[in-house]
ModelCIF file with pLDDT and N, C-alpha, C, O atoms, coordinates in Angstrom:
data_MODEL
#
_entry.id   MODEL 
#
_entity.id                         1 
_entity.type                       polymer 
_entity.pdbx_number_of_molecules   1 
#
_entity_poly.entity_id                      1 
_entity_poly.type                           'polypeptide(L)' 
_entity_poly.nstd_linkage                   no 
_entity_poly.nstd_monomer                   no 
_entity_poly.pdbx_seq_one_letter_code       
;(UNK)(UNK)(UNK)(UNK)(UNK)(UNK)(UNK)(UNK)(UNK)(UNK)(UNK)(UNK)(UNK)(UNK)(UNK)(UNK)
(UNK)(UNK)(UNK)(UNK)(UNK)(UNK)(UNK)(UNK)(UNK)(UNK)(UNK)(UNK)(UNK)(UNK)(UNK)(UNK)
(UNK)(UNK)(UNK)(UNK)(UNK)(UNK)(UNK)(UNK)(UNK)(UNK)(UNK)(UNK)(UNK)(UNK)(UNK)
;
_entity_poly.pdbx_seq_one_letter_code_can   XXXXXXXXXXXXXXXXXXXXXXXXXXXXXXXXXXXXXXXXXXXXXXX 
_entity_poly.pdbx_strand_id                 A 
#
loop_
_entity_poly_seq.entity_id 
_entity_poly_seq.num 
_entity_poly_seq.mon_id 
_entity_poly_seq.hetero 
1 1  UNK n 
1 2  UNK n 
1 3  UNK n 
1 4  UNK n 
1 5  UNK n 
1 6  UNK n 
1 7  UNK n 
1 8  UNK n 
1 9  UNK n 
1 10 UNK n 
1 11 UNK n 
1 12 UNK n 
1 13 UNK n 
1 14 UNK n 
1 15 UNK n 
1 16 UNK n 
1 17 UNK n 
1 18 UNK n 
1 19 UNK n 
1 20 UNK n 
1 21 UNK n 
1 22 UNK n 
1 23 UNK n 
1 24 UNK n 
1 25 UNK n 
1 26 UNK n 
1 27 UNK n 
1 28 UNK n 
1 29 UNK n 
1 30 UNK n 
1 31 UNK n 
1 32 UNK n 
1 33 UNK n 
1 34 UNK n 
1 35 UNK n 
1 36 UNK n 
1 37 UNK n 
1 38 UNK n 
1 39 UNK n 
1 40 UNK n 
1 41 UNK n 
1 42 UNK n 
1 43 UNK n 
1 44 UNK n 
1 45 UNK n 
1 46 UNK n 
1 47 UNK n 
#
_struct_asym.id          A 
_struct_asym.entity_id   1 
#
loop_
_ma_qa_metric.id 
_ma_qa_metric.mode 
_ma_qa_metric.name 
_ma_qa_metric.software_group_id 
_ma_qa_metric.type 
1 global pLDDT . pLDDT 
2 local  pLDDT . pLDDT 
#
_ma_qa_metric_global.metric_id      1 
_ma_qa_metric_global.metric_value   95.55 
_ma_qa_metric_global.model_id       1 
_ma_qa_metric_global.ordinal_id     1 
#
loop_
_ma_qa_metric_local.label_asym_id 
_ma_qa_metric_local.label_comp_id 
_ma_qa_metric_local.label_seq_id 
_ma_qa_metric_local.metric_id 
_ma_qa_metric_local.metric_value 
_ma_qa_metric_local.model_id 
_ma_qa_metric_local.ordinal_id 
A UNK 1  2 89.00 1 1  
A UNK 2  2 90.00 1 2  
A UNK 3  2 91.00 1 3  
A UNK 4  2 94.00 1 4  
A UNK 5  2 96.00 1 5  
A UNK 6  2 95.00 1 6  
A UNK 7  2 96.00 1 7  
A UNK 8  2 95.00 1 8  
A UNK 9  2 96.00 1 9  
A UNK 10 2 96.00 1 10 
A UNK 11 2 96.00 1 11 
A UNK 12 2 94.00 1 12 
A UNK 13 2 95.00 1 13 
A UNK 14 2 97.00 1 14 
A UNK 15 2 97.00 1 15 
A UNK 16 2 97.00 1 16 
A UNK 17 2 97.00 1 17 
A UNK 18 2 98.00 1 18 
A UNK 19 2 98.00 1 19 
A UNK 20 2 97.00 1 20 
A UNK 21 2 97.00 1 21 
A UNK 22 2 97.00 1 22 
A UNK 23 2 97.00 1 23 
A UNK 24 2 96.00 1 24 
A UNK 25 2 95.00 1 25 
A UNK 26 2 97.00 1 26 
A UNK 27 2 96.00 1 27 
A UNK 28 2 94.00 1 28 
A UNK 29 2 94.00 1 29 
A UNK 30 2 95.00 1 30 
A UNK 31 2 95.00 1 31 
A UNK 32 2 95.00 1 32 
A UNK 33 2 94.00 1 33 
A UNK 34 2 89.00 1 34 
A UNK 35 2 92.00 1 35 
A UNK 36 2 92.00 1 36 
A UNK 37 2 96.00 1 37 
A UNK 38 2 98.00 1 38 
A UNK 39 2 98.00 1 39 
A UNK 40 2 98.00 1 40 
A UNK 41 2 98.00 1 41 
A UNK 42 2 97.00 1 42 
A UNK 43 2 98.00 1 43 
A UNK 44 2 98.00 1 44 
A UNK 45 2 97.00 1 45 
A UNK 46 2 97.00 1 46 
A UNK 47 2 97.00 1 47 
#
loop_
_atom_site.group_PDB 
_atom_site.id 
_atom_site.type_symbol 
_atom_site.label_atom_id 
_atom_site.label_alt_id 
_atom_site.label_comp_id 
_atom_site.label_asym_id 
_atom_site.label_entity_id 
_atom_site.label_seq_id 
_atom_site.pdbx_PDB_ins_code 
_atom_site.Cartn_x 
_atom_site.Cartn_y 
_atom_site.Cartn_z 
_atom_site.occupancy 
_atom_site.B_iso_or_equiv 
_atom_site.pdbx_formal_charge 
_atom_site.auth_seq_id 
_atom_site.auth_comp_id 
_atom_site.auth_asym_id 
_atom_site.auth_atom_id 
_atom_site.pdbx_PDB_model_num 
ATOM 1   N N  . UNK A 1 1  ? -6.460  4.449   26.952  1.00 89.00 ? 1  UNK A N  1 
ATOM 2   C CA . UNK A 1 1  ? -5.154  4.612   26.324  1.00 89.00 ? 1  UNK A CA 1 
ATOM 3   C C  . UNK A 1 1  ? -4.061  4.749   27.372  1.00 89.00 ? 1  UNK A C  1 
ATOM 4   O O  . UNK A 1 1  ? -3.079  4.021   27.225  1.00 89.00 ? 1  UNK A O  1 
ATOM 5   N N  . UNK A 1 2  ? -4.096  5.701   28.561  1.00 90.00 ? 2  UNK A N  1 
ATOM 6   C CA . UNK A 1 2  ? -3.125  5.958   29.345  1.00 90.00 ? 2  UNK A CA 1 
ATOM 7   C C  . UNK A 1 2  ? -3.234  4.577   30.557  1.00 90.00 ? 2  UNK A C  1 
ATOM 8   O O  . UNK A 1 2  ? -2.225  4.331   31.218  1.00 90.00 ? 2  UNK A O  1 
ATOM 9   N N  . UNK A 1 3  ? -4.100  4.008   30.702  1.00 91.00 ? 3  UNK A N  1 
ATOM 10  C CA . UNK A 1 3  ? -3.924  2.765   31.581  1.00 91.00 ? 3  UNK A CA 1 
ATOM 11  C C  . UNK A 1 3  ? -3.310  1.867   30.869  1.00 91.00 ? 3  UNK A C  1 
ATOM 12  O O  . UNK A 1 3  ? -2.108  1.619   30.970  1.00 91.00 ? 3  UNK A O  1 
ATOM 13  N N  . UNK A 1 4  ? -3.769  1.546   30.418  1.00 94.00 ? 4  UNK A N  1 
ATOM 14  C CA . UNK A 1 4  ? -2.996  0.146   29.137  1.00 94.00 ? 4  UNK A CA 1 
ATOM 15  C C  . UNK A 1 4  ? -1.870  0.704   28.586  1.00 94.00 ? 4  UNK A C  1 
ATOM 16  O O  . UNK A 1 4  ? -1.224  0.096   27.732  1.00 94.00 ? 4  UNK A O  1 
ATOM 17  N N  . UNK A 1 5  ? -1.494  2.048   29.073  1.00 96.00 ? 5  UNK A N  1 
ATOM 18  C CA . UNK A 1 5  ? 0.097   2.352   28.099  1.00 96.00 ? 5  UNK A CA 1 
ATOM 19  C C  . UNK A 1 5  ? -0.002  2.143   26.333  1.00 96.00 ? 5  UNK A C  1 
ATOM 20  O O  . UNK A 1 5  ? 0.804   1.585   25.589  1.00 96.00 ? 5  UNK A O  1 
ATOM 21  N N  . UNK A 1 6  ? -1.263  2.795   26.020  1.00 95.00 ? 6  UNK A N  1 
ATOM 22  C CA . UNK A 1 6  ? -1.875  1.935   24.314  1.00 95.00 ? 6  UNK A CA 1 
ATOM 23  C C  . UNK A 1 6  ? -0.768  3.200   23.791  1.00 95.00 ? 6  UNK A C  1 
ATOM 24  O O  . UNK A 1 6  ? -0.290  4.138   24.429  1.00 95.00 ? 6  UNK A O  1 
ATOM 25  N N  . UNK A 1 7  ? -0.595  2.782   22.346  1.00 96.00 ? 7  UNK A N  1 
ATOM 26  C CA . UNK A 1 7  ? 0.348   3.783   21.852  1.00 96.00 ? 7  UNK A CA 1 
ATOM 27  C C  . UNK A 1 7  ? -0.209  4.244   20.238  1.00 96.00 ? 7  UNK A C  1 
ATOM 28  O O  . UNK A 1 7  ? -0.309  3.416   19.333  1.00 96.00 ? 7  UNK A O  1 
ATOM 29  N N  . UNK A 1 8  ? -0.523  5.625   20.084  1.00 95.00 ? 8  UNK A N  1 
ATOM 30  C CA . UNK A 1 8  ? -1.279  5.603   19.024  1.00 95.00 ? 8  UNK A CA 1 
ATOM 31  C C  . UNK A 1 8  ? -0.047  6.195   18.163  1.00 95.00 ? 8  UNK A C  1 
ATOM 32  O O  . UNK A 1 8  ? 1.006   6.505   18.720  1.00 95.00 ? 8  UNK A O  1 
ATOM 33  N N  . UNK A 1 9  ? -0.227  6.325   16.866  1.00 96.00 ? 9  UNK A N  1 
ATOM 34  C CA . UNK A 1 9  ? 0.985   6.433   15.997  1.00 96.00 ? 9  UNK A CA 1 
ATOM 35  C C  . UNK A 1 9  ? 0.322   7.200   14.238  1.00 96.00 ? 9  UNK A C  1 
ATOM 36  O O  . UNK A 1 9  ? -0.111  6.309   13.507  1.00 96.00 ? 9  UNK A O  1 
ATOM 37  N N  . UNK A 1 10 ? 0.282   7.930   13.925  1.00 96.00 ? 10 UNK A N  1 
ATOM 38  C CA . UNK A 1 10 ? 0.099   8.094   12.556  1.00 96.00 ? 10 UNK A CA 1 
ATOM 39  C C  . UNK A 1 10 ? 1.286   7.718   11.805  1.00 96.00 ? 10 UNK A C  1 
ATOM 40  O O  . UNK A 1 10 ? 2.476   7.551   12.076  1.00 96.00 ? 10 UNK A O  1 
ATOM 41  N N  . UNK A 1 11 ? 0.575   7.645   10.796  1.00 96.00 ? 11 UNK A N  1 
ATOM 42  C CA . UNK A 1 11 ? 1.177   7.301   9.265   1.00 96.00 ? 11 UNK A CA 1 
ATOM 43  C C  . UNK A 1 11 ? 0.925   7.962   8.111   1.00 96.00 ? 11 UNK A C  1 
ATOM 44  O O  . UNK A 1 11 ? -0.146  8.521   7.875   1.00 96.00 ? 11 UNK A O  1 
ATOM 45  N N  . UNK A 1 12 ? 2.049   7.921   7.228   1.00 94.00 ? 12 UNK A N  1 
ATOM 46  C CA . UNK A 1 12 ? 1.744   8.677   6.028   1.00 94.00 ? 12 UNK A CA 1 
ATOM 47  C C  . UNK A 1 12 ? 2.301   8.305   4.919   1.00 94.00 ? 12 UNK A C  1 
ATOM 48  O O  . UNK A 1 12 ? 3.516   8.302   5.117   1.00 94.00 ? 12 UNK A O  1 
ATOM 49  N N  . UNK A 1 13 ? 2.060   7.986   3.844   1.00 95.00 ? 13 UNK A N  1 
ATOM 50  C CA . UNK A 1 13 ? 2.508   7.498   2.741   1.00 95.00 ? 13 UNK A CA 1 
ATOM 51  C C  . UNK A 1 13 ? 3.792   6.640   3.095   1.00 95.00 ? 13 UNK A C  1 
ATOM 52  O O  . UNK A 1 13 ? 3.676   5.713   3.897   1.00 95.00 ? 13 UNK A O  1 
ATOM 53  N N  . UNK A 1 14 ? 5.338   7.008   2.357   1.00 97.00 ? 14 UNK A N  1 
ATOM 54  C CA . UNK A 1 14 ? 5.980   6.518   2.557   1.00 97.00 ? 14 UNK A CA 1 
ATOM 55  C C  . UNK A 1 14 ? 7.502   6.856   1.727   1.00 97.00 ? 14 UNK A C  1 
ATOM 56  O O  . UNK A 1 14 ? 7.645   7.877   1.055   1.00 97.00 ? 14 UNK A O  1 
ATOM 57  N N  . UNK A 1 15 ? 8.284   6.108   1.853   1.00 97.00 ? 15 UNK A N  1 
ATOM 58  C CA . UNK A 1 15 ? 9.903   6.749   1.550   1.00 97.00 ? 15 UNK A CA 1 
ATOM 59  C C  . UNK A 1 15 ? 10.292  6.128   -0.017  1.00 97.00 ? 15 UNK A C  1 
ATOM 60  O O  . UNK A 1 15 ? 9.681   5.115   -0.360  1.00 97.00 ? 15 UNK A O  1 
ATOM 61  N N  . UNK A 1 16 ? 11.024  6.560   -0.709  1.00 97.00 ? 16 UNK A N  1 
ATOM 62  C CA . UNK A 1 16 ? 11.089  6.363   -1.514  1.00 97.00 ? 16 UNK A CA 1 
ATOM 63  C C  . UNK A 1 16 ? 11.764  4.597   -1.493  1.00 97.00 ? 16 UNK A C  1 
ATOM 64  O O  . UNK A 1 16 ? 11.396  3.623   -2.151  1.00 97.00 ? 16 UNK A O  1 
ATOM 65  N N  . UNK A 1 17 ? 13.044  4.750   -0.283  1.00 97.00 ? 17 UNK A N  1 
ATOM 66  C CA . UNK A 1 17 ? 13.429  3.668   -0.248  1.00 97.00 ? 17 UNK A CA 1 
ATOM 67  C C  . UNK A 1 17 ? 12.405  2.512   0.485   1.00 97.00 ? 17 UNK A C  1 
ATOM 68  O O  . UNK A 1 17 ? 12.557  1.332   0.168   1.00 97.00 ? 17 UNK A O  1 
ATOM 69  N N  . UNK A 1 18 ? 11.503  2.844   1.338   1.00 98.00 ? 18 UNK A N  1 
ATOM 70  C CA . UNK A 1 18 ? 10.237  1.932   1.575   1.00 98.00 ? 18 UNK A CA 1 
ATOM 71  C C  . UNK A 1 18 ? 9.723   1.543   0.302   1.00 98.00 ? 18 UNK A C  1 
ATOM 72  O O  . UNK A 1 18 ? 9.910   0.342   0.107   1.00 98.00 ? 18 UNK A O  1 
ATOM 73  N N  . UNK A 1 19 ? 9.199   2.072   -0.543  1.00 98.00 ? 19 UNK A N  1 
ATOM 74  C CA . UNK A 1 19 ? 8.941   1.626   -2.158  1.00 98.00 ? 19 UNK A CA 1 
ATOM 75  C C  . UNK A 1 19 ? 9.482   0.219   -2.525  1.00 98.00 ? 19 UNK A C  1 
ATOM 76  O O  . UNK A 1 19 ? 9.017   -0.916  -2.623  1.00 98.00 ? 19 UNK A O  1 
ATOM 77  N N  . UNK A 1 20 ? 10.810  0.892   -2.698  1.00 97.00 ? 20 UNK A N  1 
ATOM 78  C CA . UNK A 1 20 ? 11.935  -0.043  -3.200  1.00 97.00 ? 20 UNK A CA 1 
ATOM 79  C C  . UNK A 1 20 ? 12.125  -1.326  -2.648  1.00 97.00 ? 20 UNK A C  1 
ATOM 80  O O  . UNK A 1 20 ? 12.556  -2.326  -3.221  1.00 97.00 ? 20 UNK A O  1 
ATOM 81  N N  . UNK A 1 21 ? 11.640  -1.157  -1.091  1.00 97.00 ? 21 UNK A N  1 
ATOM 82  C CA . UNK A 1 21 ? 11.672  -2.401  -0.355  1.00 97.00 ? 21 UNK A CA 1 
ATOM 83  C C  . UNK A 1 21 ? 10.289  -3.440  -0.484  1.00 97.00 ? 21 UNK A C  1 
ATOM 84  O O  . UNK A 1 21 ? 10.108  -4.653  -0.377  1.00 97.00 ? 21 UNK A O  1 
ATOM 85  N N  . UNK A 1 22 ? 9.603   -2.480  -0.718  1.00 97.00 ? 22 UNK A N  1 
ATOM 86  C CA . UNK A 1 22 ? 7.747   -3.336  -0.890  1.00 97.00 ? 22 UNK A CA 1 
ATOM 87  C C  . UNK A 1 22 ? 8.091   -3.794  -2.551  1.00 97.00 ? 22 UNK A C  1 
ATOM 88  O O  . UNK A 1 22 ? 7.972   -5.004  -2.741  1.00 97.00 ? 22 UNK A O  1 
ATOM 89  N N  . UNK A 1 23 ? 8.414   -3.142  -3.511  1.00 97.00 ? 23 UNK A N  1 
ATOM 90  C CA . UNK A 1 23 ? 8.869   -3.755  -5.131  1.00 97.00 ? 23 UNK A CA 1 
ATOM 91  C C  . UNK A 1 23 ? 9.710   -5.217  -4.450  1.00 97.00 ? 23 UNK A C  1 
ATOM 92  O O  . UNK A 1 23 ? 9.088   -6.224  -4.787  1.00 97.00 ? 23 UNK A O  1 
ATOM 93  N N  . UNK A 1 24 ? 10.499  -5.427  -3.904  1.00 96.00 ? 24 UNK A N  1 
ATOM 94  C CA . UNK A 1 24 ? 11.394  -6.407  -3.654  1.00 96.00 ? 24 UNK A CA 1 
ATOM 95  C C  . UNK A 1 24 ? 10.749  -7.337  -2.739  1.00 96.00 ? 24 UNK A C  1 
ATOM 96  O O  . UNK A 1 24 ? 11.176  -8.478  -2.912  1.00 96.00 ? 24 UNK A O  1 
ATOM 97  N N  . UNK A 1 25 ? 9.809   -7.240  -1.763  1.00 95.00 ? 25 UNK A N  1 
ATOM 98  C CA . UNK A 1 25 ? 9.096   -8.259  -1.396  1.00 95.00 ? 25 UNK A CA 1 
ATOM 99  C C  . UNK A 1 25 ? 8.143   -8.426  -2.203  1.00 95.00 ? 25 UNK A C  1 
ATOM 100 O O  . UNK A 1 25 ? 7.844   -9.540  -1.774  1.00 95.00 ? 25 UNK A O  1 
ATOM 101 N N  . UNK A 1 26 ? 7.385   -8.248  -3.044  1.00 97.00 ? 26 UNK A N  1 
ATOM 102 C CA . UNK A 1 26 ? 6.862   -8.561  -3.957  1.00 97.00 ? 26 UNK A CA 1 
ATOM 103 C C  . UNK A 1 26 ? 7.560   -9.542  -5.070  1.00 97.00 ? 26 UNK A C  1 
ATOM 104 O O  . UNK A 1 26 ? 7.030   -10.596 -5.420  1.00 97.00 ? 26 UNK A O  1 
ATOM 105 N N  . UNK A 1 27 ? 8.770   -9.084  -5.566  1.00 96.00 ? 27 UNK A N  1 
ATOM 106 C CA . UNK A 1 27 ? 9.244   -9.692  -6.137  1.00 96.00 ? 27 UNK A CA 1 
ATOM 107 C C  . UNK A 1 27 ? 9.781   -11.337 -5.489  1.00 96.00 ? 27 UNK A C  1 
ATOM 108 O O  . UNK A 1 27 ? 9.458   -12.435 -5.943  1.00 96.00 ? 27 UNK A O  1 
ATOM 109 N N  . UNK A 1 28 ? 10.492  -11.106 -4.555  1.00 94.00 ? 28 UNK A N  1 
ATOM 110 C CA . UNK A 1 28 ? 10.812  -11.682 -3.587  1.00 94.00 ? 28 UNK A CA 1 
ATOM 111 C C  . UNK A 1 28 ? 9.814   -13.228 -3.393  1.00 94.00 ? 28 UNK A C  1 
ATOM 112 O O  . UNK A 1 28 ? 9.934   -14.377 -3.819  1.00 94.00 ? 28 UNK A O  1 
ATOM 113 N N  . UNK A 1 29 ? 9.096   -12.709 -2.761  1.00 94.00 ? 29 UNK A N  1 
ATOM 114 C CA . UNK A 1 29 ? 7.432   -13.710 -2.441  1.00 94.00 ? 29 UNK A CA 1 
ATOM 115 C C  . UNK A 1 29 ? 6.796   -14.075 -3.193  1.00 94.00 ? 29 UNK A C  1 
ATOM 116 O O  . UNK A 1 29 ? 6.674   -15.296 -3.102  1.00 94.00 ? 29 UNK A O  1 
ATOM 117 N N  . UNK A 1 30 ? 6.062   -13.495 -4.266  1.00 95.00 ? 30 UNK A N  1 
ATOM 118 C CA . UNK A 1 30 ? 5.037   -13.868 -5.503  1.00 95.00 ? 30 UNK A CA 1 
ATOM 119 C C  . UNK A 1 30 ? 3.856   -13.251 -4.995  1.00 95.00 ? 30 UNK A C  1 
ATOM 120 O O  . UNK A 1 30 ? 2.791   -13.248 -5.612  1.00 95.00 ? 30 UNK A O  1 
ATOM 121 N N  . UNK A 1 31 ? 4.044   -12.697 -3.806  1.00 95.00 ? 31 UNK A N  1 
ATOM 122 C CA . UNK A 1 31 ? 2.649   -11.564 -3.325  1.00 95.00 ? 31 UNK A CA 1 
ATOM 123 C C  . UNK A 1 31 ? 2.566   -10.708 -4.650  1.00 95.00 ? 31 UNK A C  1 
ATOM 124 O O  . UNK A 1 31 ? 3.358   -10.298 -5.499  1.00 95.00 ? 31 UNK A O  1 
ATOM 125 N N  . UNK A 1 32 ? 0.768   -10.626 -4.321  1.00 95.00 ? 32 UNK A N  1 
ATOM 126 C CA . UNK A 1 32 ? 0.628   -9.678  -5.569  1.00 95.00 ? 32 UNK A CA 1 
ATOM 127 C C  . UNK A 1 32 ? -0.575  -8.731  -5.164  1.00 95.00 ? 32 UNK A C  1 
ATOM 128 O O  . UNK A 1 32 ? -1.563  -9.164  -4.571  1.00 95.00 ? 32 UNK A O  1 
ATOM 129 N N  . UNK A 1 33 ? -0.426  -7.476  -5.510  1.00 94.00 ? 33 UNK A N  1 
ATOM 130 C CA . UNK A 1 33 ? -1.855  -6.401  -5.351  1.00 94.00 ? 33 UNK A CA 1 
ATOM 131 C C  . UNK A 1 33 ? -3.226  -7.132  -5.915  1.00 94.00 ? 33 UNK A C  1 
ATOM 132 O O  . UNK A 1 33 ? -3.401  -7.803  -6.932  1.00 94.00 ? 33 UNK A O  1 
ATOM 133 N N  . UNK A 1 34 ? -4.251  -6.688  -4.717  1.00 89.00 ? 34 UNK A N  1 
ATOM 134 C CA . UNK A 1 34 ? -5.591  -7.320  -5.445  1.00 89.00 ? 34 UNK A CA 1 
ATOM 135 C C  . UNK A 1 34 ? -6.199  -6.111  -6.359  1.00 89.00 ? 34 UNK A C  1 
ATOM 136 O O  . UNK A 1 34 ? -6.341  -4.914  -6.107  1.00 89.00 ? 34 UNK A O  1 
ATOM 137 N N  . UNK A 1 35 ? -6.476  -6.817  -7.416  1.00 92.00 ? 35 UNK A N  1 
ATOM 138 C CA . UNK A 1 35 ? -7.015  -5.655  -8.796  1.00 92.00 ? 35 UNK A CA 1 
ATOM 139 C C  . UNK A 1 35 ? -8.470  -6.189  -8.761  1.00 92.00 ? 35 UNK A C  1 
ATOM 140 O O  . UNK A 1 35 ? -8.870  -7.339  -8.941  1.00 92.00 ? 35 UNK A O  1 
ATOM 141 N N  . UNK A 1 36 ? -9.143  -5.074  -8.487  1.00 92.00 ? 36 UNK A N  1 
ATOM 142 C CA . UNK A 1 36 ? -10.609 -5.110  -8.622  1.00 92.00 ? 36 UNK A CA 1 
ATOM 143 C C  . UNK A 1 36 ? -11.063 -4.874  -10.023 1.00 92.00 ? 36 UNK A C  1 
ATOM 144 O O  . UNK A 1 36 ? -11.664 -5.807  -10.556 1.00 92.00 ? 36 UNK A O  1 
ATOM 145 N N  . UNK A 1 37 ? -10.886 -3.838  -10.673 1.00 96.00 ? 37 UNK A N  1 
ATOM 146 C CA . UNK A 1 37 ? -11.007 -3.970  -12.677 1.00 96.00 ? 37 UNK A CA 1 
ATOM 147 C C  . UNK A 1 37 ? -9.826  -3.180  -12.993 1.00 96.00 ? 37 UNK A C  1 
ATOM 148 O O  . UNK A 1 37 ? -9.310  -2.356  -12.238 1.00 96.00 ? 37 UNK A O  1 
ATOM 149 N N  . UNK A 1 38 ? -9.402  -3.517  -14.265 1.00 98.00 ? 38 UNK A N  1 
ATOM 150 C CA . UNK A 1 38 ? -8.463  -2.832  -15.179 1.00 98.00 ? 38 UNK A CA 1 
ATOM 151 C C  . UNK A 1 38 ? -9.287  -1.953  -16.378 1.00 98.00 ? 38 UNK A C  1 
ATOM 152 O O  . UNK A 1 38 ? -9.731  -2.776  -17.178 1.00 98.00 ? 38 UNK A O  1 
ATOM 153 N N  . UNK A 1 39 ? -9.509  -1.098  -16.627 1.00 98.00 ? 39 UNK A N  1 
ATOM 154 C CA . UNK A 1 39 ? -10.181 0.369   -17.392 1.00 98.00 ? 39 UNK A CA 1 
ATOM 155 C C  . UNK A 1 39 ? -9.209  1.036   -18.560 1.00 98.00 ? 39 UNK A C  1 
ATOM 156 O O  . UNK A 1 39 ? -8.135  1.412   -18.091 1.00 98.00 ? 39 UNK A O  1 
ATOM 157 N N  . UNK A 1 40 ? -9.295  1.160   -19.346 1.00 98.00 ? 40 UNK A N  1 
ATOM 158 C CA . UNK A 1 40 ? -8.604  1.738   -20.463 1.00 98.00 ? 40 UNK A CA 1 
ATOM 159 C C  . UNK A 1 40 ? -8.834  3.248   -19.652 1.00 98.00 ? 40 UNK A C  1 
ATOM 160 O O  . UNK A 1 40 ? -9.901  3.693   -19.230 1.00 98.00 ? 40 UNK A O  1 
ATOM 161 N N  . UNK A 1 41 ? -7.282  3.964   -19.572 1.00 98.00 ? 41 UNK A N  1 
ATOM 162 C CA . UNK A 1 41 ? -8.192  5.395   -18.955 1.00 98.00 ? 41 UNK A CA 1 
ATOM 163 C C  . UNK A 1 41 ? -8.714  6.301   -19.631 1.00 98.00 ? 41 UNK A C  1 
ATOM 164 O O  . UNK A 1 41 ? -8.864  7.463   -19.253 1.00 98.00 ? 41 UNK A O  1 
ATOM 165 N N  . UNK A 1 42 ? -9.136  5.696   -21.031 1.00 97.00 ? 42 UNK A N  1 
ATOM 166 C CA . UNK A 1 42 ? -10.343 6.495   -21.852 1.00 97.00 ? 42 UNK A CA 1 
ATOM 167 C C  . UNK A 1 42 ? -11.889 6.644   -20.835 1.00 97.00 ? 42 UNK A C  1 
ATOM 168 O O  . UNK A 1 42 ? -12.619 7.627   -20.709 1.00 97.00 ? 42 UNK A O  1 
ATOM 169 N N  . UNK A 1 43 ? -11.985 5.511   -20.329 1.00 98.00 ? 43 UNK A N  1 
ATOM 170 C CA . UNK A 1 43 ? -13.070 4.954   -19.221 1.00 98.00 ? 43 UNK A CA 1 
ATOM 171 C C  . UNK A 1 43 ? -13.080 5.455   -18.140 1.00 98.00 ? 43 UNK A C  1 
ATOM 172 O O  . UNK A 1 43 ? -13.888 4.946   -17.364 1.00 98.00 ? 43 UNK A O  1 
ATOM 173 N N  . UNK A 1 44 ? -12.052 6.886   -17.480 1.00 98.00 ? 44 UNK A N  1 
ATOM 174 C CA . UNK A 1 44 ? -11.658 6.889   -16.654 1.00 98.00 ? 44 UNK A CA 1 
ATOM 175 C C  . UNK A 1 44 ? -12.933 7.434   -15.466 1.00 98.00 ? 44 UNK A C  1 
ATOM 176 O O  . UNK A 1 44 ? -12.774 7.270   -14.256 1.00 98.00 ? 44 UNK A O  1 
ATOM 177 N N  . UNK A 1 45 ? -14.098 8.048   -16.020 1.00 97.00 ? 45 UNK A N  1 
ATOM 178 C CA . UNK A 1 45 ? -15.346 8.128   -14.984 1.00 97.00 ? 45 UNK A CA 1 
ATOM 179 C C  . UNK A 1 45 ? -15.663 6.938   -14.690 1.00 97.00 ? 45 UNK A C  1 
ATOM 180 O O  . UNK A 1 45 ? -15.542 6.853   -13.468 1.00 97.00 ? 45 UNK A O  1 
ATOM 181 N N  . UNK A 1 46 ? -16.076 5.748   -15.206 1.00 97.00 ? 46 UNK A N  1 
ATOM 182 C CA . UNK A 1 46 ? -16.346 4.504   -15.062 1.00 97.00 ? 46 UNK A CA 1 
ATOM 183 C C  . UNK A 1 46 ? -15.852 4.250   -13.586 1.00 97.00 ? 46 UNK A C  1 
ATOM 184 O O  . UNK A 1 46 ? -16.615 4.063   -12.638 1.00 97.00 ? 46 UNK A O  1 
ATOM 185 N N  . UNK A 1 47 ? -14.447 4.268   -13.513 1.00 97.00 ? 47 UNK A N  1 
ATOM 186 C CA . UNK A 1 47 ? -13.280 3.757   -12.232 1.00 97.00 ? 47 UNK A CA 1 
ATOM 187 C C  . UNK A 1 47 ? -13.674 5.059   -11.511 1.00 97.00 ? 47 UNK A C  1 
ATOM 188 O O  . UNK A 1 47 ? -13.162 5.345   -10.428 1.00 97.00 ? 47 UNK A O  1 
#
Protein backbone atom coordinates (compact mmCIF):
# COMPACT_ATOMS: atom_id res chain seq x y z
CA UNK A 1 0.00 0.00 0.00
CA UNK A 2 2.64 2.63 1.08
CA UNK A 3 5.04 1.80 -1.98
CA UNK A 4 2.53 2.01 -4.70
CA UNK A 5 0.98 5.15 -2.90
CA UNK A 6 -2.44 2.57 -3.07
CA UNK A 7 -5.26 4.59 -1.51
CA UNK A 8 -7.83 2.77 0.50
CA UNK A 9 -11.19 4.62 1.04
CA UNK A 10 -14.48 3.42 2.80
CA UNK A 11 -17.89 3.86 1.88
CA UNK A 12 -21.20 4.07 3.17
CA UNK A 13 -24.54 4.16 1.90
CA UNK A 14 -25.24 7.42 0.50
CA UNK A 15 -26.85 11.13 0.24
CA UNK A 16 -30.06 11.76 -0.29
CA UNK A 17 -29.12 13.93 -3.26
CA UNK A 18 -26.78 10.87 -4.58
CA UNK A 19 -30.26 8.98 -4.72
CA UNK A 20 -31.73 11.54 -6.75
CA UNK A 21 -28.83 11.44 -9.06
CA UNK A 22 -28.73 7.40 -9.50
CA UNK A 23 -33.08 7.78 -10.06
CA UNK A 24 -31.96 10.16 -13.00
CA UNK A 25 -29.34 8.03 -14.55
CA UNK A 26 -31.52 5.41 -14.57
CA UNK A 27 -34.02 7.26 -15.99
CA UNK A 28 -31.70 8.95 -18.16
CA UNK A 29 -30.00 5.57 -19.75
CA UNK A 30 -32.65 2.72 -19.61
CA UNK A 31 -30.18 1.01 -17.03
CA UNK A 32 -32.12 -1.09 -14.91
CA UNK A 33 -31.58 -3.09 -11.35
CA UNK A 34 -31.07 -6.88 -11.79
CA UNK A 35 -34.19 -8.59 -9.97
CA UNK A 36 -33.47 -12.02 -8.98
CA UNK A 37 -37.44 -12.91 -7.80
CA UNK A 38 -40.33 -10.67 -6.99
CA UNK A 39 -42.31 -12.31 -3.60
CA UNK A 40 -45.61 -11.07 -2.44
CA UNK A 41 -44.26 -9.99 1.14
CA UNK A 42 -46.81 -12.41 2.50
CA UNK A 43 -43.76 -14.86 1.31
CA UNK A 44 -41.48 -12.84 3.06
CA UNK A 45 -39.28 -16.04 4.74
CA UNK A 46 -39.13 -17.47 1.27
CA UNK A 47 -36.80 -14.12 0.15
Amino acid sequence: IFFLQLRVIGSTMGTRAELASLVELLDATGTRPLVDRVLPMTDAREG
